[in-house]
C-alpha atoms as a PDB file:
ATOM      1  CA  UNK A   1     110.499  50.994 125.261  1.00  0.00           C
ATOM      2  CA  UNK A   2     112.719  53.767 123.448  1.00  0.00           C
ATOM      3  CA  UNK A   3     111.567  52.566 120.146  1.00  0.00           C
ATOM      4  CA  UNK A   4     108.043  52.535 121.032  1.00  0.00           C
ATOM      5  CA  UNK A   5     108.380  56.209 122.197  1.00  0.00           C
ATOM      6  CA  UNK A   6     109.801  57.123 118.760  1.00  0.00           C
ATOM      7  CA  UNK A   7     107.049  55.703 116.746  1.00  0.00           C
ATOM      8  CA  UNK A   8     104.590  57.710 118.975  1.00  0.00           C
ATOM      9  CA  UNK A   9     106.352  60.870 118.517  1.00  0.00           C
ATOM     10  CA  UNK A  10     106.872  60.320 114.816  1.00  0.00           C
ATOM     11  CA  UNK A  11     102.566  59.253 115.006  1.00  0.00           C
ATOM     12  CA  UNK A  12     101.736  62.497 116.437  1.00  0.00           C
ATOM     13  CA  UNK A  13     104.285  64.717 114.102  1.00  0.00           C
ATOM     14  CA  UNK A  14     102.766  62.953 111.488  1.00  0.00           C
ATOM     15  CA  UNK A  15      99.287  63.037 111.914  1.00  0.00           C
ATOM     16  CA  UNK A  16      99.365  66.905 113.182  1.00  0.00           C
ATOM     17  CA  UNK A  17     101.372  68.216 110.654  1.00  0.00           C
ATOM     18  CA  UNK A  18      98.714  66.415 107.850  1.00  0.00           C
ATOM     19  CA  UNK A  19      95.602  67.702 110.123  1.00  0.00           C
ATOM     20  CA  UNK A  20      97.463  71.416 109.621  1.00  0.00           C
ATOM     21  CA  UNK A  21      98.362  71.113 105.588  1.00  0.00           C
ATOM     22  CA  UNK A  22      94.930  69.750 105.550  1.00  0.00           C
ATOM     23  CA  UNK A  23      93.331  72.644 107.148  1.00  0.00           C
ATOM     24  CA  UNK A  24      95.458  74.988 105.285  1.00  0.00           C
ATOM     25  CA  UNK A  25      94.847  73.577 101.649  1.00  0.00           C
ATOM     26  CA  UNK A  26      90.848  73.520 102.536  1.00  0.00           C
ATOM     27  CA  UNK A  27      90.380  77.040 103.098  1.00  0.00           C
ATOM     28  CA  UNK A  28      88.467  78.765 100.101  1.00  0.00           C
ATOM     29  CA  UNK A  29      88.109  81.798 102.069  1.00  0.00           C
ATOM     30  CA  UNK A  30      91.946  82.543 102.330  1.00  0.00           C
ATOM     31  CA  UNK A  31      92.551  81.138  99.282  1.00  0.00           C
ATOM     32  CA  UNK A  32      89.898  83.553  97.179  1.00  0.00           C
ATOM     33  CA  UNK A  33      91.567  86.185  99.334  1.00  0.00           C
ATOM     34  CA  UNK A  34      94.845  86.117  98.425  1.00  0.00           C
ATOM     35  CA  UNK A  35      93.983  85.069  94.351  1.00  0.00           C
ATOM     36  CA  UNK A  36      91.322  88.070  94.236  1.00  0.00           C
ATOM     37  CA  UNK A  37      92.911  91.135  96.901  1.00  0.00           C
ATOM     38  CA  UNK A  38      96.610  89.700  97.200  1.00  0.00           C
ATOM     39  CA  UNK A  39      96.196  89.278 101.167  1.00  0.00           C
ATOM     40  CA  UNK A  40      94.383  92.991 101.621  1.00  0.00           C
ATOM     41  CA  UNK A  41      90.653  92.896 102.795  1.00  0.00           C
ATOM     42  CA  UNK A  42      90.378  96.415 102.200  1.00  0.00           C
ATOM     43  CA  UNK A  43      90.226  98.284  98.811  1.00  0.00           C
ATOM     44  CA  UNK A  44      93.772  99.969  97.565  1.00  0.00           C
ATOM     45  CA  UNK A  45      93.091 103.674  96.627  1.00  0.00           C
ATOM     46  CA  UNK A  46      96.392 103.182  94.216  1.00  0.00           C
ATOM     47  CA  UNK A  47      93.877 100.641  92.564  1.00  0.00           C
ATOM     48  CA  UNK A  48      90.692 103.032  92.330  1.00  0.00           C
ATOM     49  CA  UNK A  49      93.126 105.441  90.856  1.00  0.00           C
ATOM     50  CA  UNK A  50      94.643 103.668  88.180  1.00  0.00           C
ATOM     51  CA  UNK A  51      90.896 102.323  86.487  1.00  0.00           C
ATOM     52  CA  UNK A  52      89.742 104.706  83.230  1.00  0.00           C
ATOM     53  CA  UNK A  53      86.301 105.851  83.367  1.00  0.00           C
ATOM     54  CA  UNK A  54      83.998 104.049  81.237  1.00  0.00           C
ATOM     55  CA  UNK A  55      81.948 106.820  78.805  1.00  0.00           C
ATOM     56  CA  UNK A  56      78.333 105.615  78.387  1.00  0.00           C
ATOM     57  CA  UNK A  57      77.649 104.272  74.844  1.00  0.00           C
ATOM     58  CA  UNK A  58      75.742 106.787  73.741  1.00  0.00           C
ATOM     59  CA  UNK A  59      78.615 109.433  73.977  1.00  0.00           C
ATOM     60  CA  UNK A  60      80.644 107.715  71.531  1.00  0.00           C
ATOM     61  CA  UNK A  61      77.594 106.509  69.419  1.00  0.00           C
ATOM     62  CA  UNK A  62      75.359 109.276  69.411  1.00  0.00           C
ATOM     63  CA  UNK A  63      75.832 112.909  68.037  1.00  0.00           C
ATOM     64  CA  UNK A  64      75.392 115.212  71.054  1.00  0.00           C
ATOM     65  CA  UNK A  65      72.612 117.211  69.222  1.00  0.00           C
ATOM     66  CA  UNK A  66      70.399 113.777  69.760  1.00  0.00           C
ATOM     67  CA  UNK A  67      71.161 113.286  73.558  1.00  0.00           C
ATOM     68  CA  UNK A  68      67.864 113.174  75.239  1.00  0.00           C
ATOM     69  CA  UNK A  69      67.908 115.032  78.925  1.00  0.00           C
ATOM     70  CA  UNK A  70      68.623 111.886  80.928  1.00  0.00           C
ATOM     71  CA  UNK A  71      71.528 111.149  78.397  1.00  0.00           C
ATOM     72  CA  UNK A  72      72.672 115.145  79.181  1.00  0.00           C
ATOM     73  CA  UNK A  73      72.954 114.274  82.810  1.00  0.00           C
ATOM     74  CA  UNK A  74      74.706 111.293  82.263  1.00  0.00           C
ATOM     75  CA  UNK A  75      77.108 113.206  80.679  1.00  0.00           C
ATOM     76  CA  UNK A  76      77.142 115.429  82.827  1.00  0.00           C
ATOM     77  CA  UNK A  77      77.504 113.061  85.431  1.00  0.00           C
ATOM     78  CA  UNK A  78      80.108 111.143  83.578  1.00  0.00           C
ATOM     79  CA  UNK A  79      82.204 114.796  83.128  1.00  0.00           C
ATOM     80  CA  UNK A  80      81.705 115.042  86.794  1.00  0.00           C
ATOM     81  CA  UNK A  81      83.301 111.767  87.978  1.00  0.00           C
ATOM     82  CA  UNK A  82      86.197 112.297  85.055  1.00  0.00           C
ATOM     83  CA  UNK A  83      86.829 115.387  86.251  1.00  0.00           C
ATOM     84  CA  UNK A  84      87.278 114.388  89.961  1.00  0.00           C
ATOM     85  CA  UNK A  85      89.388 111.193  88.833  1.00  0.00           C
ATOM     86  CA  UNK A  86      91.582 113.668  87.482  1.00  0.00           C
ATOM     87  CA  UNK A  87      91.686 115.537  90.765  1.00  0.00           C
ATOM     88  CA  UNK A  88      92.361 112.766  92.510  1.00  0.00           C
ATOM     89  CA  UNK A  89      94.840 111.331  90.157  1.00  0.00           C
ATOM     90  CA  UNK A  90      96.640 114.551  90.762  1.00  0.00           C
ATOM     91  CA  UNK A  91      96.524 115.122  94.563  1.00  0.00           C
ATOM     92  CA  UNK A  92      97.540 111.275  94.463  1.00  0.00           C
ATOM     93  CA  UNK A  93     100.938 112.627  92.273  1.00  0.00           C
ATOM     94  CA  UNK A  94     101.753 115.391  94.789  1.00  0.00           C
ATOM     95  CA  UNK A  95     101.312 113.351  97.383  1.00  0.00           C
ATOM     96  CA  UNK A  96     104.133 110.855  95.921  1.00  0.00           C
ATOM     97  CA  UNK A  97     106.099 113.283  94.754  1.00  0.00           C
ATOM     98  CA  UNK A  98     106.416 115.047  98.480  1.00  0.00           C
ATOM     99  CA  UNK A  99     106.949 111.055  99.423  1.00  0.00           C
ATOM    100  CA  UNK A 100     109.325 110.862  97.445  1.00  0.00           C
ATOM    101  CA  UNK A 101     111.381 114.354  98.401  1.00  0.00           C
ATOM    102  CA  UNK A 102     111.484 113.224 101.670  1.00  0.00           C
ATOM    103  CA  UNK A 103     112.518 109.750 101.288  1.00  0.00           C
ATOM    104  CA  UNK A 104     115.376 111.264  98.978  1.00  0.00           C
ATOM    105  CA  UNK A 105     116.343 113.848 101.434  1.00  0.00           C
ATOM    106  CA  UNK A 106     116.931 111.212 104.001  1.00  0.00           C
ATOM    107  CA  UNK A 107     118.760 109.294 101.616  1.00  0.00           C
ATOM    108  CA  UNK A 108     121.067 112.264 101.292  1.00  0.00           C
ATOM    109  CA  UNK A 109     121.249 112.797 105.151  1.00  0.00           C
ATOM    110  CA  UNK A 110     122.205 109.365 105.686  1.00  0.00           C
ATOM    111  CA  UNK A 111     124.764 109.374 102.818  1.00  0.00           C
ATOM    112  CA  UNK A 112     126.197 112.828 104.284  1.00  0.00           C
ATOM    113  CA  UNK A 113     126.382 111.287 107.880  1.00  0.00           C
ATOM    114  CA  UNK A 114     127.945 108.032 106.789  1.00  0.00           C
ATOM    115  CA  UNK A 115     130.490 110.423 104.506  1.00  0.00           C
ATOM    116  CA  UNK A 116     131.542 111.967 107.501  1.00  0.00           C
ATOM    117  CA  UNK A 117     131.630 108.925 109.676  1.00  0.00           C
ATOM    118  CA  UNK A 118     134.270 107.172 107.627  1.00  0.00           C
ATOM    119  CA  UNK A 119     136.043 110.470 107.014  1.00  0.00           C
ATOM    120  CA  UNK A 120     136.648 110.438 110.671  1.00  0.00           C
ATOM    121  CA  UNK A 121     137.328 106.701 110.866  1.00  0.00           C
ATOM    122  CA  UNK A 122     139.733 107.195 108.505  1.00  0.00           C
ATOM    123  CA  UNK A 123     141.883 110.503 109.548  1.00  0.00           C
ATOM    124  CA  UNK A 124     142.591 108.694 112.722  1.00  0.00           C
ATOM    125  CA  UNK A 125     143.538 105.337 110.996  1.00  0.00           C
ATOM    126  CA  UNK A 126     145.998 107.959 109.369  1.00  0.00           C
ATOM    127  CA  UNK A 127     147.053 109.131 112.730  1.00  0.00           C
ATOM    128  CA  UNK A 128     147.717 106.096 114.020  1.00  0.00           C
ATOM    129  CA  UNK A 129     149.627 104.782 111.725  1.00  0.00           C
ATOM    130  CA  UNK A 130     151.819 107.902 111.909  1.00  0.00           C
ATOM    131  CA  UNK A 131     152.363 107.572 115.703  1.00  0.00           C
ATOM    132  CA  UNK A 132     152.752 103.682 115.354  1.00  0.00           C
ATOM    133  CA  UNK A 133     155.344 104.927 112.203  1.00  0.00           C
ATOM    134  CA  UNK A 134     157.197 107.468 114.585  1.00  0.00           C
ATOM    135  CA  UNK A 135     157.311 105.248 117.546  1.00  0.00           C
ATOM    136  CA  UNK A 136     159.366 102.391 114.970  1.00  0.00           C
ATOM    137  CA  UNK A 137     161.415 104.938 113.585  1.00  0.00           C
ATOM    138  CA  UNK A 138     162.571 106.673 117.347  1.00  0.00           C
ATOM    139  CA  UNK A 139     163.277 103.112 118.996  1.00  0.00           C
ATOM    140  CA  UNK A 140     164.768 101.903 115.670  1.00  0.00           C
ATOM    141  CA  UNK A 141     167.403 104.826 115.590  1.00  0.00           C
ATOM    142  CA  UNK A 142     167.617 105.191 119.392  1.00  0.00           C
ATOM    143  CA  UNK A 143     168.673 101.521 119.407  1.00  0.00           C
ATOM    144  CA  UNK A 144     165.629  99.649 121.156  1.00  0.00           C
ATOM    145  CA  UNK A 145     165.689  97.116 118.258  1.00  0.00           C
ATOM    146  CA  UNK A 146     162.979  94.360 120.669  1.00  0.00           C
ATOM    147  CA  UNK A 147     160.421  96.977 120.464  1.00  0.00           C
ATOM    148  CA  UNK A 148     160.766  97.084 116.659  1.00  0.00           C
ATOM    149  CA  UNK A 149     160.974  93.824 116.099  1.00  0.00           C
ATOM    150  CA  UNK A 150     157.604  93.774 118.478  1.00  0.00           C
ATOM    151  CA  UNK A 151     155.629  95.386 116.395  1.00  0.00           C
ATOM    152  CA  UNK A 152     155.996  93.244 113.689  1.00  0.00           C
ATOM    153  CA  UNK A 153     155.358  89.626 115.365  1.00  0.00           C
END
């Protein structure tokens, strides 16, 4: 009976853990998800930021004398978004560079505090030794040669 009990564990195990990978290896949805938006359902501004405007054709084709009106406010438009990018780029910057001022200043903080920390630690590791160092040195000249010898079993 114990060795039937094992082979119906080892059935269920089995079978489940199969059913799961199965499951798991079948899902296009999570699988397009992480291969197309690296887990994120949601847009990353960093991403939006980092794309270059694409000028319409006729900018670079075209001499800007021959622009008809619609082709003016495209430009316009296009000037528009560039110039906003740019905005955005920059508010973007300040905003990492403020990040990163305060991230450094903590870094500092902690360093300071831990500085200070094992300063501390370590004055009274130097004051103990010197009472542990004077107690030898009284009981080894007043004679009390156990207690020195105690200190050093």
């Amino acid at each position: 009976m114990h060795r039937y009990k094992r082979y119906v564990l080892f059935f269920f195990f089995f079978f489940f853990q199969e059913r799961r990978l199965a499951e798991k290896g079948d899902n296009a949805r999570e699988r397009a998800l992480m291969m197309m938006m690296q887990g994120r359902l949601e847009a990353n501004p960093e991403d939006e930021l980092k794309k270059d405007l694409v000028p319409p054709e006729f900018i670079t084709n075209k001499p800007q004398e021959e622009w008809s009106e619609e082709e003016q406010k495209a430009a316009k438009d296009f000037e528009k978004k560039k110039q906003q990018l740019q905005e955005d780029r920059e508010k973007y910057r300040k905003s990492l560079e403020t990040e990163l001022k305060k991230l450094q200043s903590g870094i500092t903080d902690a360093t300071a505090s831990f500085d200070e920390k094992l300063s501390q630690l370590f004055q009274r590791k130097v004051k103990t030794e010197m009472v542990i160092y004077q107690v030898c040195f009284a009981k080894t000249f007043c004679g009390a040669k156990e207690l020195h010898h105690a200190f050093y079993i």
